[in-house]
C-alpha atoms as a PDB file:
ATOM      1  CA  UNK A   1      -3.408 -19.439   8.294  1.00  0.00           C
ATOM      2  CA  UNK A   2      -5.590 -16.273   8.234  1.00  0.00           C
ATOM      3  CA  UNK A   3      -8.478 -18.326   7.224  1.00  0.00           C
ATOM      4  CA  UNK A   4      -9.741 -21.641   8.724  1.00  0.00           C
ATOM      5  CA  UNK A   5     -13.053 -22.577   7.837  1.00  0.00           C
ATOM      6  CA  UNK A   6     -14.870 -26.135   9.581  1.00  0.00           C
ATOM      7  CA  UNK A   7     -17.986 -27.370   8.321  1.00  0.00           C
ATOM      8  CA  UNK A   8     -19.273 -24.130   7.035  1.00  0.00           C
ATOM      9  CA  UNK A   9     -22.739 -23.555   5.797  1.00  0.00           C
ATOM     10  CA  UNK A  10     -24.654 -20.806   4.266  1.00  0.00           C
ATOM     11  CA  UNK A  11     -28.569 -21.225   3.410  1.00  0.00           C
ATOM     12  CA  UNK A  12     -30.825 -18.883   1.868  1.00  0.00           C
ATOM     13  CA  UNK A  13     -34.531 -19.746   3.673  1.00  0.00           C
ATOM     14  CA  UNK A  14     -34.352 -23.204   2.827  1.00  0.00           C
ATOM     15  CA  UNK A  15     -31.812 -23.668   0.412  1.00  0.00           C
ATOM     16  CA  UNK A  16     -28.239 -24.568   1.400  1.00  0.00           C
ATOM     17  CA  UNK A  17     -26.258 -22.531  -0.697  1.00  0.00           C
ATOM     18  CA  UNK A  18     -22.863 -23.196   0.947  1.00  0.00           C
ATOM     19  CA  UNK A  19     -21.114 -26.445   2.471  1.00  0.00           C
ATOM     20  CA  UNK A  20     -17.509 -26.037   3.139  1.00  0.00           C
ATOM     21  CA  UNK A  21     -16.119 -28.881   5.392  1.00  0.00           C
ATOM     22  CA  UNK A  22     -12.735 -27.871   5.860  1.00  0.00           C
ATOM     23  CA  UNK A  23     -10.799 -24.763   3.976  1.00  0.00           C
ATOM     24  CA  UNK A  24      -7.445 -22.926   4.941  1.00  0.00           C
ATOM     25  CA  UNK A  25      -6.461 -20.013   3.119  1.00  0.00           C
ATOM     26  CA  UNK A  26      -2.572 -18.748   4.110  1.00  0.00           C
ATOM     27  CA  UNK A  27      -1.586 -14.988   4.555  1.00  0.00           C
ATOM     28  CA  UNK A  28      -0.476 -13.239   1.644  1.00  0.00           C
ATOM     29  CA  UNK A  29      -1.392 -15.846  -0.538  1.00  0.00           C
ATOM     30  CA  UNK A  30      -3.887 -15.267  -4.065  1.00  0.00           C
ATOM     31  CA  UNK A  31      -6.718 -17.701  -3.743  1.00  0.00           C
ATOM     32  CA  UNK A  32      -9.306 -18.214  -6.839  1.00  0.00           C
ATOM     33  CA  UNK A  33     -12.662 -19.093  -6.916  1.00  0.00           C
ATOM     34  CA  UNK A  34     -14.348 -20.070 -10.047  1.00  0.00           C
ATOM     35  CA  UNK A  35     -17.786 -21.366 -10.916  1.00  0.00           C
ATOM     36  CA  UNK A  36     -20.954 -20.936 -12.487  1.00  0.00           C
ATOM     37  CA  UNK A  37     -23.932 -18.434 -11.314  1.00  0.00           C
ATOM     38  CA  UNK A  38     -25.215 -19.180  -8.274  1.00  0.00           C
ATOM     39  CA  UNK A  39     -22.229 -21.594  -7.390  1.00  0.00           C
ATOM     40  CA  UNK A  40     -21.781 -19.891  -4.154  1.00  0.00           C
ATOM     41  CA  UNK A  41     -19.143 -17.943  -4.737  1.00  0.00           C
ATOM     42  CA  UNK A  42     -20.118 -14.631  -3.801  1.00  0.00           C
ATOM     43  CA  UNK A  43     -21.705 -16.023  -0.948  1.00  0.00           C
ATOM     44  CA  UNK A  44     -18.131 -17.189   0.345  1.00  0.00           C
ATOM     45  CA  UNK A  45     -16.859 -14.312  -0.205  1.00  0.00           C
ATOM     46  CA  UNK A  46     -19.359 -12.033   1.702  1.00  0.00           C
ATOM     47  CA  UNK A  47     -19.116 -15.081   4.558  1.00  0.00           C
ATOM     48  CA  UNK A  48     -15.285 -13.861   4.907  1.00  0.00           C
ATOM     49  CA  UNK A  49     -16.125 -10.840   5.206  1.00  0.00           C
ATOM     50  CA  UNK A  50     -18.431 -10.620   7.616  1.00  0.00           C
ATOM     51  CA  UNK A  51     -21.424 -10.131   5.581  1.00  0.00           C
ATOM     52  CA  UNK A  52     -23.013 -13.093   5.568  1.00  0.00           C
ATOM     53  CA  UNK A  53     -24.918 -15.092   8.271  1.00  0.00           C
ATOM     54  CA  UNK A  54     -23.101 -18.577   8.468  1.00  0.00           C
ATOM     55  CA  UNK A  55     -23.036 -22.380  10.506  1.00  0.00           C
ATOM     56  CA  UNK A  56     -19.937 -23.382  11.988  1.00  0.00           C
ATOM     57  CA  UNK A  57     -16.060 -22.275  12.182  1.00  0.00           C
ATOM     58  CA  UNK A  58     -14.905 -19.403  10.710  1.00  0.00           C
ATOM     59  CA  UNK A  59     -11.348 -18.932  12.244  1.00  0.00           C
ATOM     60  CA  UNK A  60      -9.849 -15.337  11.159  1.00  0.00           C
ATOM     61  CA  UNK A  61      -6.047 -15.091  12.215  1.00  0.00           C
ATOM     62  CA  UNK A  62      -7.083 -18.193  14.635  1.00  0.00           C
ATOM     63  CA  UNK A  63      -9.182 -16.075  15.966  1.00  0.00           C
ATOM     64  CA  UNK A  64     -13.010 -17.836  15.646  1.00  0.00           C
ATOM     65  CA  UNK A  65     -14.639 -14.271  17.015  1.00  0.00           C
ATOM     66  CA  UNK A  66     -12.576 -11.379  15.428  1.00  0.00           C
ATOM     67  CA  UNK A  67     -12.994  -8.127  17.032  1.00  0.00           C
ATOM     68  CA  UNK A  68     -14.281  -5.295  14.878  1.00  0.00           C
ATOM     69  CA  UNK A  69     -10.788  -4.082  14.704  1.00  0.00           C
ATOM     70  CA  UNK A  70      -9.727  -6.946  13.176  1.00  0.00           C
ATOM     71  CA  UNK A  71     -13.120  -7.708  10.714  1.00  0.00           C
ATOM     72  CA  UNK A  72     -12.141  -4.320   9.641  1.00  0.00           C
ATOM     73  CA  UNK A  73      -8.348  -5.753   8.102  1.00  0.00           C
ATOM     74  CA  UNK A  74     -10.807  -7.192   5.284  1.00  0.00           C
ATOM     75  CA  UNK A  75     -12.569  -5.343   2.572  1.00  0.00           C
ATOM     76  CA  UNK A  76     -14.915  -6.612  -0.130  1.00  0.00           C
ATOM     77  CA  UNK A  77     -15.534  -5.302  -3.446  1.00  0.00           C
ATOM     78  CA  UNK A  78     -19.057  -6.434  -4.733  1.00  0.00           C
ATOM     79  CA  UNK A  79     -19.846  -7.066  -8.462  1.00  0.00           C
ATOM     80  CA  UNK A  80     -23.073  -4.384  -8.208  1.00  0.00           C
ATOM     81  CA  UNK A  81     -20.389  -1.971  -6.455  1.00  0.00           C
ATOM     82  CA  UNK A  82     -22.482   1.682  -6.130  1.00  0.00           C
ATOM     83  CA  UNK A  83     -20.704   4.916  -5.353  1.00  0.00           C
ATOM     84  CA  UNK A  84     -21.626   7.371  -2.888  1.00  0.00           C
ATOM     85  CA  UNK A  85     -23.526  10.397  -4.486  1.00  0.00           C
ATOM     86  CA  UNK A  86     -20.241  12.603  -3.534  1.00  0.00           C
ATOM     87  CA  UNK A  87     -16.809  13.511  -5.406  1.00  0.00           C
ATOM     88  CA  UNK A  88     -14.398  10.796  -6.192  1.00  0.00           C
ATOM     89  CA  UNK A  89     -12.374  12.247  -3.102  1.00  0.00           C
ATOM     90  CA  UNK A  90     -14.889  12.182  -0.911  1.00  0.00           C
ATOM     91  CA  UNK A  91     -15.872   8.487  -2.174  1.00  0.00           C
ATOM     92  CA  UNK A  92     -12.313   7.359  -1.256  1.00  0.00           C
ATOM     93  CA  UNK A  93     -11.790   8.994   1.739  1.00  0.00           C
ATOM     94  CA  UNK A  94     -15.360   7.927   3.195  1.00  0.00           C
ATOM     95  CA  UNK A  95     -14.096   4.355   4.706  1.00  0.00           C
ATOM     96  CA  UNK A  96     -11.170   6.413   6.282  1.00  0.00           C
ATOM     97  CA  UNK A  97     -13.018   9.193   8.069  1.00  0.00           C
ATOM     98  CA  UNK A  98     -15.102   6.205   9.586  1.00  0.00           C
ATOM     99  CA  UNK A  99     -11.776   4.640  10.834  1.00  0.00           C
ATOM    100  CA  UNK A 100     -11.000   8.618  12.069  1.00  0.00           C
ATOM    101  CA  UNK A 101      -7.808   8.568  10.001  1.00  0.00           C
ATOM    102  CA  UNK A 102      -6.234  12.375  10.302  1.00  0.00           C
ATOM    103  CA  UNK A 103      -7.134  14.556   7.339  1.00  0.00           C
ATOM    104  CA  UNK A 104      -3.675  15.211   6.424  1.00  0.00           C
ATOM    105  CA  UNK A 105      -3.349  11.059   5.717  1.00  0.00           C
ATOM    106  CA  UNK A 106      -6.400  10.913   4.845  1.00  0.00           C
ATOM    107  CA  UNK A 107      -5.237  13.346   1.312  1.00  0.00           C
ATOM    108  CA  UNK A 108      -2.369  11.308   0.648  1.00  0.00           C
ATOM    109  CA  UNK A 109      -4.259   8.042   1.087  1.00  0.00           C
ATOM    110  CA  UNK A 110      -6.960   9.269  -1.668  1.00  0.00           C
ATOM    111  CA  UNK A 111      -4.371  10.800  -3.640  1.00  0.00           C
ATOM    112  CA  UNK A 112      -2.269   7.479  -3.751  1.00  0.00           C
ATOM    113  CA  UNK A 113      -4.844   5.197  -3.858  1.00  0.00           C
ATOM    114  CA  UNK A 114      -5.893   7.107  -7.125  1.00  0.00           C
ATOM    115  CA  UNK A 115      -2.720   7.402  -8.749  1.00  0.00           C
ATOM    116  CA  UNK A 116      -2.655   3.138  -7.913  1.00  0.00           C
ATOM    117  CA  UNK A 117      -5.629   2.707  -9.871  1.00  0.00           C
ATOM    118  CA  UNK A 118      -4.853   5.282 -13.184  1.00  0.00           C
ATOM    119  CA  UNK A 119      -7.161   7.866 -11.858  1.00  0.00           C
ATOM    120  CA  UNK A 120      -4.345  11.083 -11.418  1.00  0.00           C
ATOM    121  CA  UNK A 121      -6.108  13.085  -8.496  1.00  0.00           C
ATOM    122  CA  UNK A 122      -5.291  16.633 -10.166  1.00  0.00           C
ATOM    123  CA  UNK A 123      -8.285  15.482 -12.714  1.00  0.00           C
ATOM    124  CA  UNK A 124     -10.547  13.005 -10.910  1.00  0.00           C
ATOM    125  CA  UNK A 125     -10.191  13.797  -7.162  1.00  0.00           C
ATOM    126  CA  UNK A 126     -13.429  16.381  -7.561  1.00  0.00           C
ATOM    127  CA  UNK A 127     -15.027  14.960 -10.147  1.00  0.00           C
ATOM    128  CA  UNK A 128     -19.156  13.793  -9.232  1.00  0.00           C
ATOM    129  CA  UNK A 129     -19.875  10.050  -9.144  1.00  0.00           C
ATOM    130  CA  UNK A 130     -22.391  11.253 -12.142  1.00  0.00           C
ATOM    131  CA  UNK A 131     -19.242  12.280 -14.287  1.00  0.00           C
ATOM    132  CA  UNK A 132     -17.691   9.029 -14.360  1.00  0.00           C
ATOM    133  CA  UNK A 133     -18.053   6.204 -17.367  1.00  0.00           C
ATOM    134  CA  UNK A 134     -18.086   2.425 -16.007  1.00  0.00           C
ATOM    135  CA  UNK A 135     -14.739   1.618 -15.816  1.00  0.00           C
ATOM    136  CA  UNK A 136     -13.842   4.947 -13.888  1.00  0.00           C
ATOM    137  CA  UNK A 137     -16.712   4.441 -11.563  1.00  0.00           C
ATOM    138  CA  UNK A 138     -15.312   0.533 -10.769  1.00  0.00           C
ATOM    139  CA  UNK A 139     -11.417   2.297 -10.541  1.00  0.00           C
ATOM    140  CA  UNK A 140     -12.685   4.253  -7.846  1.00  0.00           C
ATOM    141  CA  UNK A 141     -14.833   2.070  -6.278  1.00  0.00           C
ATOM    142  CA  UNK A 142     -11.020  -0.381  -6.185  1.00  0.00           C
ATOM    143  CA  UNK A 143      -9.129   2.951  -4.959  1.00  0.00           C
ATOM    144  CA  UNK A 144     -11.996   3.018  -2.031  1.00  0.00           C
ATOM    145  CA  UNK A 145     -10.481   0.189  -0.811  1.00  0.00           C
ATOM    146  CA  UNK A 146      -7.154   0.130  -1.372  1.00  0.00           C
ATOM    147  CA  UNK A 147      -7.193   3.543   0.486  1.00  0.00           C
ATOM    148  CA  UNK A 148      -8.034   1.633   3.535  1.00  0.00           C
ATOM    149  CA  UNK A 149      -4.555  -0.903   3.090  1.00  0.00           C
ATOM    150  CA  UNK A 150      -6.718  -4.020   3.801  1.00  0.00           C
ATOM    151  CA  UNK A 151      -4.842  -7.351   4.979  1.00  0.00           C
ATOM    152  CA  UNK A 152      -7.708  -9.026   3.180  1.00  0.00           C
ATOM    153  CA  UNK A 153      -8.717  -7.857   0.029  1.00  0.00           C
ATOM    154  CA  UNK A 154     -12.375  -9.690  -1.168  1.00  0.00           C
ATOM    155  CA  UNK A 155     -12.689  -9.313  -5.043  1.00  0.00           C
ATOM    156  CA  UNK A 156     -16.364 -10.490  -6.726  1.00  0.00           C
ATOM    157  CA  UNK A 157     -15.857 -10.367 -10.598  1.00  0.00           C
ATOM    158  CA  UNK A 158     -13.431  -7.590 -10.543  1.00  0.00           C
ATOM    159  CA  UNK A 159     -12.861  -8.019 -14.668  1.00  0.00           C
ATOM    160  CA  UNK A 160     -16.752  -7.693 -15.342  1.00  0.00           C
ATOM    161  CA  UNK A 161     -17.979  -5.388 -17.822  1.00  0.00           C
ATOM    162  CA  UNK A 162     -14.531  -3.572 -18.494  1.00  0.00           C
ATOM    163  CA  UNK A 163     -12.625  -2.880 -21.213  1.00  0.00           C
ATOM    164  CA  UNK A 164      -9.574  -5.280 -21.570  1.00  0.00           C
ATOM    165  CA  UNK A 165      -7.037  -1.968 -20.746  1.00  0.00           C
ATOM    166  CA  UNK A 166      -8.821  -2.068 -16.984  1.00  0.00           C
ATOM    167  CA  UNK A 167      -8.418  -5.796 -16.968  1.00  0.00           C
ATOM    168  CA  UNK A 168      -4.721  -5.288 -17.154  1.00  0.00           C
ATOM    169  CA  UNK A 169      -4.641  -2.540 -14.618  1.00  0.00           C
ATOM    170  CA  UNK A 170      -6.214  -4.012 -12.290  1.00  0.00           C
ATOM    171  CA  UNK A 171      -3.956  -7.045 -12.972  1.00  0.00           C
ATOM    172  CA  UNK A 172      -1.113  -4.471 -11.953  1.00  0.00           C
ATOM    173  CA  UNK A 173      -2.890  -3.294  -8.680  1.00  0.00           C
ATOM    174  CA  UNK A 174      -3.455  -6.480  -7.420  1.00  0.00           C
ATOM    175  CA  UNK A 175       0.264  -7.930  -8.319  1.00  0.00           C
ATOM    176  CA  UNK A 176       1.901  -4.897  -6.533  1.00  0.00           C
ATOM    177  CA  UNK A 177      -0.281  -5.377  -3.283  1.00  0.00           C
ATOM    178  CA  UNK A 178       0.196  -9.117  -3.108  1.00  0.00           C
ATOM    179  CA  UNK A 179       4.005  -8.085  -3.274  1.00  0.00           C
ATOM    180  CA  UNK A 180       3.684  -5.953   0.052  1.00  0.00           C
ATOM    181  CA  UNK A 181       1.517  -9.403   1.283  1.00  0.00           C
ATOM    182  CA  UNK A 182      -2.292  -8.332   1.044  1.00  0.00           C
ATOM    183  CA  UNK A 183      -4.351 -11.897   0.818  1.00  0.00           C
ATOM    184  CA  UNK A 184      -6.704 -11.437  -2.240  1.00  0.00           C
ATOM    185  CA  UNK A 185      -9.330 -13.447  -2.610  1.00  0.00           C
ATOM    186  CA  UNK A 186     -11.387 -13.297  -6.030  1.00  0.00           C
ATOM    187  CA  UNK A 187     -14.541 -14.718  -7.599  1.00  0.00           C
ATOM    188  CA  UNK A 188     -14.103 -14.616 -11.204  1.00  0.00           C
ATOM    189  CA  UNK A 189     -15.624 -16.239 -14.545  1.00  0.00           C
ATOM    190  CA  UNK A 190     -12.042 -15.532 -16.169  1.00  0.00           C
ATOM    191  CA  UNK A 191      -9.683 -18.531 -15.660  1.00  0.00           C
ATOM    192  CA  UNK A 192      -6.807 -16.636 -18.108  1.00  0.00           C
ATOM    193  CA  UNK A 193      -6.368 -13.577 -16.038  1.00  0.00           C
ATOM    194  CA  UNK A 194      -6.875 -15.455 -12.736  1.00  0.00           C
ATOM    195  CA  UNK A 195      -4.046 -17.878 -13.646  1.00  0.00           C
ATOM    196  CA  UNK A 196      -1.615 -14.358 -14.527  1.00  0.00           C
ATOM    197  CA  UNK A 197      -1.975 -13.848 -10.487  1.00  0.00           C
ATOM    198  CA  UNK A 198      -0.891 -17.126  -9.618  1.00  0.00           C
ATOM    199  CA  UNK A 199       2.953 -17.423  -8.709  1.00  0.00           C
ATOM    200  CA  UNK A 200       3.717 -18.770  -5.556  1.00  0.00           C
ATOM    201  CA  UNK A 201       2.915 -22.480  -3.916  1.00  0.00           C
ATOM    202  CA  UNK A 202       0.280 -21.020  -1.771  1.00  0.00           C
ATOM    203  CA  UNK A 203      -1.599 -19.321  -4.503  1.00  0.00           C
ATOM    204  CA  UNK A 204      -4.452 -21.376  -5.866  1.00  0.00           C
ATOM    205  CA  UNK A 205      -7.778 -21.640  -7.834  1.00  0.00           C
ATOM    206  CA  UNK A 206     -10.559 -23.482  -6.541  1.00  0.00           C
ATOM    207  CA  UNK A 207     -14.170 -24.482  -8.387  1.00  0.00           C
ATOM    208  CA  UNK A 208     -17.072 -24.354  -6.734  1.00  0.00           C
ATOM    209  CA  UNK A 209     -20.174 -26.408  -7.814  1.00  0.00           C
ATOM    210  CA  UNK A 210     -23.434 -26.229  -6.137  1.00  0.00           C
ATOM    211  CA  UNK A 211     -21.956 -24.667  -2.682  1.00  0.00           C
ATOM    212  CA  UNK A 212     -19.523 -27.275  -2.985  1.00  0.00           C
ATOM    213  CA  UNK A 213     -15.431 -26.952  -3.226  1.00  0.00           C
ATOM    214  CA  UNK A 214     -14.545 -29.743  -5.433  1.00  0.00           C
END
């Protein structure tokens, strides 16, 4: 398993807004949350990633305290994503200079990661963050992480306020790095296109009421 959570919890001052007792999430498998606002499930999702304070056991590759070498194999991409105030390049490339990746991979990381999401570099690796309409600004903000070939790849309503063309891009994306076994994890309102990534017997969708799995 590269997830093994036991009797998590997640409160907000006094409000519990998580309650997981027991939930196992294989490698390379597509797992599904669904649920209404305030369900929890972007509160799970920042909890595997590190983000979020939490009660109990959060095993990660049986592991229940994960280096920073390994909390770095996961990546979230938040609903409210914001880009840097930079070029598109410099966007994508900005998690990799952290991890000092060479500059010479660090071009043909952006450049790929680009191409991945429809962006083609020749017109959108200089372009401003200012420059970019709201489905190119959420492309990027994808190609930011893909650049950085996550093991784990977090996903909070990635089909939000784009166009139905995006929707089936990043349909693409996601089914050609779950082939190369990347674990993707999404929160989504949208059953249809969460039910096109499932196709295997560990992929699965999962409802969340009130903090609650059920």
């Amino acid at each position: 398993m590269i997830y093994e959570l036991e009797n998590l919890r997640c409160s907000y001052k006094d409000r519990l807004a998580l309650d997981i007792p027991y939930l196992a999430i294989e490698r390379g498998s597509t797992v599904g949350f669904v649920g209404r606002n305030g369900s929890g499930k972007s509160t799970l999702l920042k909890a595997l990633g590190f983000l979020q304070p939490y009660e109990g056991t959060l095993k990660f590759f049986g592991n229940i305290n994960p280096s920073r070498n390994e909390k770095r194999k996961v990546t979230l991409l938040l609903q409210e994503h914001f880009l840097l105030r930079r070029s598109v390049f410099e966007n994508v490339a900005y998690g990799l200079r952290l991890r000092h990746i060479p500059n010479g991979e660090i071009k043909s990381r952006v450049e790929e990661a680009l191409t991945s999401v429809g962006l083609e570099p020749e017109l959108f690796a200089r372009r401003q963050w200012y420059a970019l309409s709201g489905g190119e600004s959420q492309r990027v903000a994808l190609a930011a992480r893909l650049a950085l070939k996550p093991e784990v790849l977090l996903l909070d309503e990635p089909t939000a306020n784009i166009d139905e063309d995006s929707s089936i891009l990043v349909n693409n994306v996601l089914t050609k790095i779950k082939e190369k076994g990347t674990t993707i994890i999404i929160a989504s309102h949208d059953i249809t296109w969460l039910n096109e990534l499932i196709n295997s017997e560990k992929d699965k969708i999962l409802t969340l009421r009130g903090g609650v799995i059920s």
